[in-house]
Protein backbone atom coordinates (compact mmCIF):
# COMPACT_ATOMS: atom_id res chain seq x y z
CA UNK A 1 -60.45 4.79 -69.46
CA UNK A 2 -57.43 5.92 -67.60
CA UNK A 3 -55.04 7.71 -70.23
CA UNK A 4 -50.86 8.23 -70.15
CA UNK A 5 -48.96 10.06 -72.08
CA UNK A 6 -45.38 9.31 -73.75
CA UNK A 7 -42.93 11.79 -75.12
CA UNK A 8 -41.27 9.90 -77.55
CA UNK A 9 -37.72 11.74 -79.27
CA UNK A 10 -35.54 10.63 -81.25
CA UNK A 11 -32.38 9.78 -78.35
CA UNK A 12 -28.55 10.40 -78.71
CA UNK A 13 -25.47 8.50 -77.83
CA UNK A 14 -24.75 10.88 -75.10
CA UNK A 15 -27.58 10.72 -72.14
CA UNK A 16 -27.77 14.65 -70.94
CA UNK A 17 -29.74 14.62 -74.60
CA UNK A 18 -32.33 13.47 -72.59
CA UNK A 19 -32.03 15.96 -69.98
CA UNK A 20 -34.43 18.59 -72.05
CA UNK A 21 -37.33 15.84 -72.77
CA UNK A 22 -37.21 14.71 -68.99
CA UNK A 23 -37.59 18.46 -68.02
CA UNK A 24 -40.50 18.10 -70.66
CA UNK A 25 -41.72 15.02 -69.06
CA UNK A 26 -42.00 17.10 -65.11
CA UNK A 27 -43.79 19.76 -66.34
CA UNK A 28 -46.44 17.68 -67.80
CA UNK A 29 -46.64 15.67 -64.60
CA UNK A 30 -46.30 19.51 -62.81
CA UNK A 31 -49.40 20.55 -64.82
CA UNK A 32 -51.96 17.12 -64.19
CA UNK A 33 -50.05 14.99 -61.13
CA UNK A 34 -53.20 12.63 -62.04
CA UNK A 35 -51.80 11.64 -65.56
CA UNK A 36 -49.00 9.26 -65.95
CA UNK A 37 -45.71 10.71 -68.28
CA UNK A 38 -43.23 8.15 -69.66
CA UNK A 39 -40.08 9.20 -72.26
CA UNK A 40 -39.19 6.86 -74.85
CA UNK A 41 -36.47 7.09 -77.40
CA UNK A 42 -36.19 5.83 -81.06
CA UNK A 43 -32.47 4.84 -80.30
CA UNK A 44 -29.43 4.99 -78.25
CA UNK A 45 -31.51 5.84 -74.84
CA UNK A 46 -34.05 4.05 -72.50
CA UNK A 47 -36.60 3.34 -72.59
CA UNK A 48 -37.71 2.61 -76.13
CA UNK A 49 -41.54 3.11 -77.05
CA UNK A 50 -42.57 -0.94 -76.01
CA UNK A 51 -40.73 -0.68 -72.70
CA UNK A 52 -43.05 2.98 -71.71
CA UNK A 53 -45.76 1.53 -73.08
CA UNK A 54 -45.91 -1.35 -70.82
CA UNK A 55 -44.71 0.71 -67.83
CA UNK A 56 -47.59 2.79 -68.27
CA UNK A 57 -49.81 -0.83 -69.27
CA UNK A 58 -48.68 -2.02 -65.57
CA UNK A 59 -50.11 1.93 -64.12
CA UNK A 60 -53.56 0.60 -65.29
CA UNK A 61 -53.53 2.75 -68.55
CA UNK A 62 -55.49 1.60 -71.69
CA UNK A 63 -55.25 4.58 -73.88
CA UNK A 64 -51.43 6.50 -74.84
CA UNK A 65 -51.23 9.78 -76.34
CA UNK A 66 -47.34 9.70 -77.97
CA UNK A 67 -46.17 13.14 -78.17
CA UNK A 68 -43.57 13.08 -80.85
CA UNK A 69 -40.64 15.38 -79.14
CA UNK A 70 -39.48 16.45 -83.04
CA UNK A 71 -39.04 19.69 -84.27
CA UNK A 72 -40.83 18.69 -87.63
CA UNK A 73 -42.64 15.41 -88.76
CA UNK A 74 -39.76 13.46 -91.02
CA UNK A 75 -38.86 10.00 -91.60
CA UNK A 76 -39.29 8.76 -88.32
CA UNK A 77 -42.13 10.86 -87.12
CA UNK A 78 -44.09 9.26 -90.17
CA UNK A 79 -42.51 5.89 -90.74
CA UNK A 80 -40.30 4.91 -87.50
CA UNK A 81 -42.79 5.49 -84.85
CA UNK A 82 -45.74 4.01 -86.83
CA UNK A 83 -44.52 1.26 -87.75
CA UNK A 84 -43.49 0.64 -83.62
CA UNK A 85 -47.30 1.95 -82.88
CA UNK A 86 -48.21 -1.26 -85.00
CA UNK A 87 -46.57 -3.48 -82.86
CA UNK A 88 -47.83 -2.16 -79.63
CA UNK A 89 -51.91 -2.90 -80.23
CA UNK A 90 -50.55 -6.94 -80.41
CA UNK A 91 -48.69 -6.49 -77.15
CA UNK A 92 -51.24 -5.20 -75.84
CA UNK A 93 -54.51 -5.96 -76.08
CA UNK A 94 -57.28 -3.47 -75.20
CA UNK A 95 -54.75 -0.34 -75.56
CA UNK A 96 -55.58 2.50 -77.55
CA UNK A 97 -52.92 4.72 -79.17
CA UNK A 98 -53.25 8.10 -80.34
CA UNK A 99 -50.09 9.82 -82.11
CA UNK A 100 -50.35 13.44 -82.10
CA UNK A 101 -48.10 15.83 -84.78
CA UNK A 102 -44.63 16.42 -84.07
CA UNK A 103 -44.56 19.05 -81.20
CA UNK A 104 -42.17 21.49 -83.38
CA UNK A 105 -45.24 21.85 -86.01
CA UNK A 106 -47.83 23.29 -83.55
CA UNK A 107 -48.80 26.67 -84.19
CA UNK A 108 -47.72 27.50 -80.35
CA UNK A 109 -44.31 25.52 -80.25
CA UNK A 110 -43.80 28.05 -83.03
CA UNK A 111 -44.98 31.08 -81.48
CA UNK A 112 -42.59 30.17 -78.48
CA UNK A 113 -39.42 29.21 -80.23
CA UNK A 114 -39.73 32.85 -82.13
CA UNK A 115 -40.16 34.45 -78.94
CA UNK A 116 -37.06 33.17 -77.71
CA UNK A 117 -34.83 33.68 -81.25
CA UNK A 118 -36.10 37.20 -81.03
CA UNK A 119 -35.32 38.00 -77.72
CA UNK A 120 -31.85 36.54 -78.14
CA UNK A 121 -31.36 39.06 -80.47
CA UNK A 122 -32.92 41.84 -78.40
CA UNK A 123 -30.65 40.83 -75.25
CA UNK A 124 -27.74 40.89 -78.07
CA UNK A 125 -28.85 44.56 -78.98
CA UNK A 126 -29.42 45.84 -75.77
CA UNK A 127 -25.90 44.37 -75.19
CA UNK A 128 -23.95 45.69 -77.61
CA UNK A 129 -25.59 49.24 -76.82
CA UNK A 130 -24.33 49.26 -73.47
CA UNK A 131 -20.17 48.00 -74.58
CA UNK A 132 -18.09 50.56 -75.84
CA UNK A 133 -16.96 50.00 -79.53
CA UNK A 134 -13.20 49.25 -79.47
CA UNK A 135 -13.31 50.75 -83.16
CA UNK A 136 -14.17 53.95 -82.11
């Protein structure tokens, strides 16, 4: 059963919002060239989930892992996309969906975004130790 993936986010109004889930999107294709990577957005951008879902249909996959691209699970996480997941089993008969947690909740999304908040302060330390204090 050949098996795609879609990172599905939420989408803004202006389209470089996009530009950090299609970085996303390469280095999953970076890390298995094999498996096919589609981005869908809730709103404002394309593709929306029924478009990359039958982009990835027309690749020959039957089963999509969504990746929800959210920091934590809310409203649309556990209502919107659902309730599109519904629809798509109708469209398309045979496919299997699996909807994993929103990315922000796993323990190593975590681990990683407190790496980086802590090294911004670090690199702010190490800064401010090397300027000369215009108070003194």
């Amino acid at each position: 059963m050949k098996t795609g993936l879609i990172l599905f986010a939420h989408g803004a109004r202006d389209p470089r919002w996009a530009l950090t889930v299609e970085a996303l999107a390469h280095r999953c294709r970076s890390r298995d060239p094999s498996l096919p990577v589609q981005c869908a957005f809730l709103e404002f951008l394309a593709p929306d989930l029924k478009e990359a879902v039958a982009s990835l249909v027309s690749a020959g996959v039957q089963h999509v892992v969504i990746a929800p691209v959210f920091l934590a699970a809310g409203g649309h996480v556990l209502r919107d996309l659902p309730d599109r997941v519904a629809g798509l089993t109708t469209a398309f008969p045979g496919l299997t969906v699996h909807i994993e947690p929103a990315l922000g909740a796993s323990e190593p999304v975590i681990e990683a975004m407190a790496q980086v908040c802590t090294d911004a302060v670090t690199a702010t330390r190490s800064t401010q130790a090397q300027s000369p204090d215009p108070e003194r």
